[in-house]
C-alpha atoms as a PDB file:
ATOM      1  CA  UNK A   1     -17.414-309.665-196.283  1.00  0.00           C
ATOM      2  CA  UNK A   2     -17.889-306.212-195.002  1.00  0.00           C
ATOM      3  CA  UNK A   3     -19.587-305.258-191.871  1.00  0.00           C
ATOM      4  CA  UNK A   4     -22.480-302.573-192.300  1.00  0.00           C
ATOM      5  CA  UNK A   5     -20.452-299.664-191.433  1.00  0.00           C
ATOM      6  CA  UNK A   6     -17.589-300.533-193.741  1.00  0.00           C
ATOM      7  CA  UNK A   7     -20.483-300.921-196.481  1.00  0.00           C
ATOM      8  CA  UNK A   8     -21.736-297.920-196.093  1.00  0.00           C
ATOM      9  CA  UNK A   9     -18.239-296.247-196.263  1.00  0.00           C
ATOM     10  CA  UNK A  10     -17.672-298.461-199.054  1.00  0.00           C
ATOM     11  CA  UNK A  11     -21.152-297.045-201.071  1.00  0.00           C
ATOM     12  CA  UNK A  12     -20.700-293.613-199.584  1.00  0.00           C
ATOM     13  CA  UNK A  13     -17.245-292.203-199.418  1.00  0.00           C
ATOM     14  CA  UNK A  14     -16.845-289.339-197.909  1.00  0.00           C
ATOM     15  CA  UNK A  15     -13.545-286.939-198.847  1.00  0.00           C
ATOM     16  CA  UNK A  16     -12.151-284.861-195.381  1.00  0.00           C
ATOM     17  CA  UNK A  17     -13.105-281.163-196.069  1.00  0.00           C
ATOM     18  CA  UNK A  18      -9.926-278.561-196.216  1.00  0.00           C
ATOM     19  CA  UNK A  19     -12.119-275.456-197.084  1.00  0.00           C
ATOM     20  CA  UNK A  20     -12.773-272.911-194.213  1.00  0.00           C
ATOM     21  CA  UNK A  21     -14.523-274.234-191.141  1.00  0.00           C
ATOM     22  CA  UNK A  22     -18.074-273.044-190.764  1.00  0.00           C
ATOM     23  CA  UNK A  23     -21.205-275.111-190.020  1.00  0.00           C
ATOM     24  CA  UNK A  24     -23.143-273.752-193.457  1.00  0.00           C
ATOM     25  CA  UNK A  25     -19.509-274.797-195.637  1.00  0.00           C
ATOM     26  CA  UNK A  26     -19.473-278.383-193.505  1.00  0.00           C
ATOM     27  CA  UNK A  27     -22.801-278.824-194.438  1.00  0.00           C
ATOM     28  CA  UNK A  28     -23.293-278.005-197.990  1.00  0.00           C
ATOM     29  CA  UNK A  29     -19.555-279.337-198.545  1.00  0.00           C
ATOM     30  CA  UNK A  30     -21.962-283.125-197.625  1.00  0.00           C
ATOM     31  CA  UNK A  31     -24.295-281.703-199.815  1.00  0.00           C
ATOM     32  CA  UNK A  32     -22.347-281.676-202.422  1.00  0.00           C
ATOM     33  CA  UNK A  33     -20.301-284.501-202.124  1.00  0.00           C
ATOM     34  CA  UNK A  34     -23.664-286.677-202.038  1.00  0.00           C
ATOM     35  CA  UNK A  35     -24.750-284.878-205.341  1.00  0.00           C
ATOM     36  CA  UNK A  36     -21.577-286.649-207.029  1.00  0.00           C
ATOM     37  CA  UNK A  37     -22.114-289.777-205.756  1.00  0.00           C
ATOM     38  CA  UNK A  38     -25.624-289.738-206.464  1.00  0.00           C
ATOM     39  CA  UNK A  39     -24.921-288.489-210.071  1.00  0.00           C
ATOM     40  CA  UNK A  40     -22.286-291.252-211.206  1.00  0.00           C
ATOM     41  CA  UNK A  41     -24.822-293.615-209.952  1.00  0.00           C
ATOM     42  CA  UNK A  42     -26.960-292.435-212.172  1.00  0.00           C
ATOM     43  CA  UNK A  43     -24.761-292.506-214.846  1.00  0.00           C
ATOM     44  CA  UNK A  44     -23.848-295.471-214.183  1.00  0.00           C
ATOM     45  CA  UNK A  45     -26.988-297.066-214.609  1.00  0.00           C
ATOM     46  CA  UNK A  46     -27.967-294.984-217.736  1.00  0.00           C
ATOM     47  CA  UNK A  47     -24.947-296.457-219.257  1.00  0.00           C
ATOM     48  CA  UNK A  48     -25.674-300.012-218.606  1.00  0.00           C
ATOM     49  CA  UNK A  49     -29.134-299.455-220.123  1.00  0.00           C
ATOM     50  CA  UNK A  50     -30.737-299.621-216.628  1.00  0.00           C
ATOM     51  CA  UNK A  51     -32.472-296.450-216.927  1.00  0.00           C
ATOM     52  CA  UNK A  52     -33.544-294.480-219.907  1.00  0.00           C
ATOM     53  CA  UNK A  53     -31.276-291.042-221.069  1.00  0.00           C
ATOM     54  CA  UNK A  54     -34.146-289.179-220.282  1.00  0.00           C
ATOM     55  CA  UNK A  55     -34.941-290.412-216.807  1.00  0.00           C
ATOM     56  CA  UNK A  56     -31.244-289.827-215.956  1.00  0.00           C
ATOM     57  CA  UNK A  57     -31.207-286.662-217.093  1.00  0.00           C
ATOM     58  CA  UNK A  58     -34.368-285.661-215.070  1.00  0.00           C
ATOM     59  CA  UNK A  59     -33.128-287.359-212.035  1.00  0.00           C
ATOM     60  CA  UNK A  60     -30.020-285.462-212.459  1.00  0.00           C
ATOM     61  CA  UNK A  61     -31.520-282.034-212.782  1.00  0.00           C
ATOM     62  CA  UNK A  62     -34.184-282.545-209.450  1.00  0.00           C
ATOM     63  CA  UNK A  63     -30.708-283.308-207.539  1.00  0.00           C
ATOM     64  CA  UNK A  64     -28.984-280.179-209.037  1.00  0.00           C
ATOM     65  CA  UNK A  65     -31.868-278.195-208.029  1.00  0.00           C
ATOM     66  CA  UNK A  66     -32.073-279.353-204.693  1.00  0.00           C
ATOM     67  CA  UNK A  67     -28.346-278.907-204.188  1.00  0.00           C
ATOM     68  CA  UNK A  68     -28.808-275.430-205.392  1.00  0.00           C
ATOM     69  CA  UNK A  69     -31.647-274.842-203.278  1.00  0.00           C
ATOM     70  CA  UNK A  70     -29.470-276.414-200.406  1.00  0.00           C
ATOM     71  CA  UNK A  71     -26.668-273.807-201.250  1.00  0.00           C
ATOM     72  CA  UNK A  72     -29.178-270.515-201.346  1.00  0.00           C
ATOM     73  CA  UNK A  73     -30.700-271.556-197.738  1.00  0.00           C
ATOM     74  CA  UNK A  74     -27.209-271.716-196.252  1.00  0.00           C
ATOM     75  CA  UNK A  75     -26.104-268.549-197.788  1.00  0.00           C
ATOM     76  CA  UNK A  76     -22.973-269.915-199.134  1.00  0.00           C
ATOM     77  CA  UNK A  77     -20.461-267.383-201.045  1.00  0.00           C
ATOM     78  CA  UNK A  78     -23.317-264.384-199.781  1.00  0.00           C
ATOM     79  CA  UNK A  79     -20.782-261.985-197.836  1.00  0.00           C
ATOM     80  CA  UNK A  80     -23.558-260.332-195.345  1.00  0.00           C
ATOM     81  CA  UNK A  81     -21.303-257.168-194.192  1.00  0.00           C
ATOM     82  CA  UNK A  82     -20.287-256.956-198.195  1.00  0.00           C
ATOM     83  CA  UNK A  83     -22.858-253.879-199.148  1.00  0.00           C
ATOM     84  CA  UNK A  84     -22.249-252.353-195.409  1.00  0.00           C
ATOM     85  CA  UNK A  85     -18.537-251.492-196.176  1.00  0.00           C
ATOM     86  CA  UNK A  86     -17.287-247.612-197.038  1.00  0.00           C
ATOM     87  CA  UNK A  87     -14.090-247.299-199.018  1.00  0.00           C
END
């Protein structure tokens, strides 16, 4: 039987991040990784008949645009010192 923190790896899995180290990419990389696990959930129960198409796909598109929303407030792939730059 597992213990509650192997569970919760077990429901939750979390990949080790390889992308450049910055607090906004560390975050938002757990953003994202959530949003998949959340989604094949969801598709998971739509496919067993648990949940309607509909309701799935609504579910699905409140978690995209929170993830989005997620991604805007921590400025990922802005470059701040981009428009600053003479060439």
């Amino acid at each position: 039987m597992l213990d509650g923190e192997d569970k919760e790896d077990f429901l939750y899995p979390h990949s080790r991040y390889y992308g450049q180290v910055k607090p906004e990419n560390l975050v938002f990389n757990a953003n994202l990784q959530e949003f998949a696990q959340l989604v094949s959930y969801i598709c998971n129960l739509e496919t067993s008949g648990k949940i309607p198409p509909q309701d799935a796909y609504n579910q699905i598109k409140a978690l995209w645009k929170a993830l989005k929303s997620s991604k805007e407030e921590l400025g990922i792939g802005k470059e701040p010192f981009q428009g600053n730059a003479e060439n």
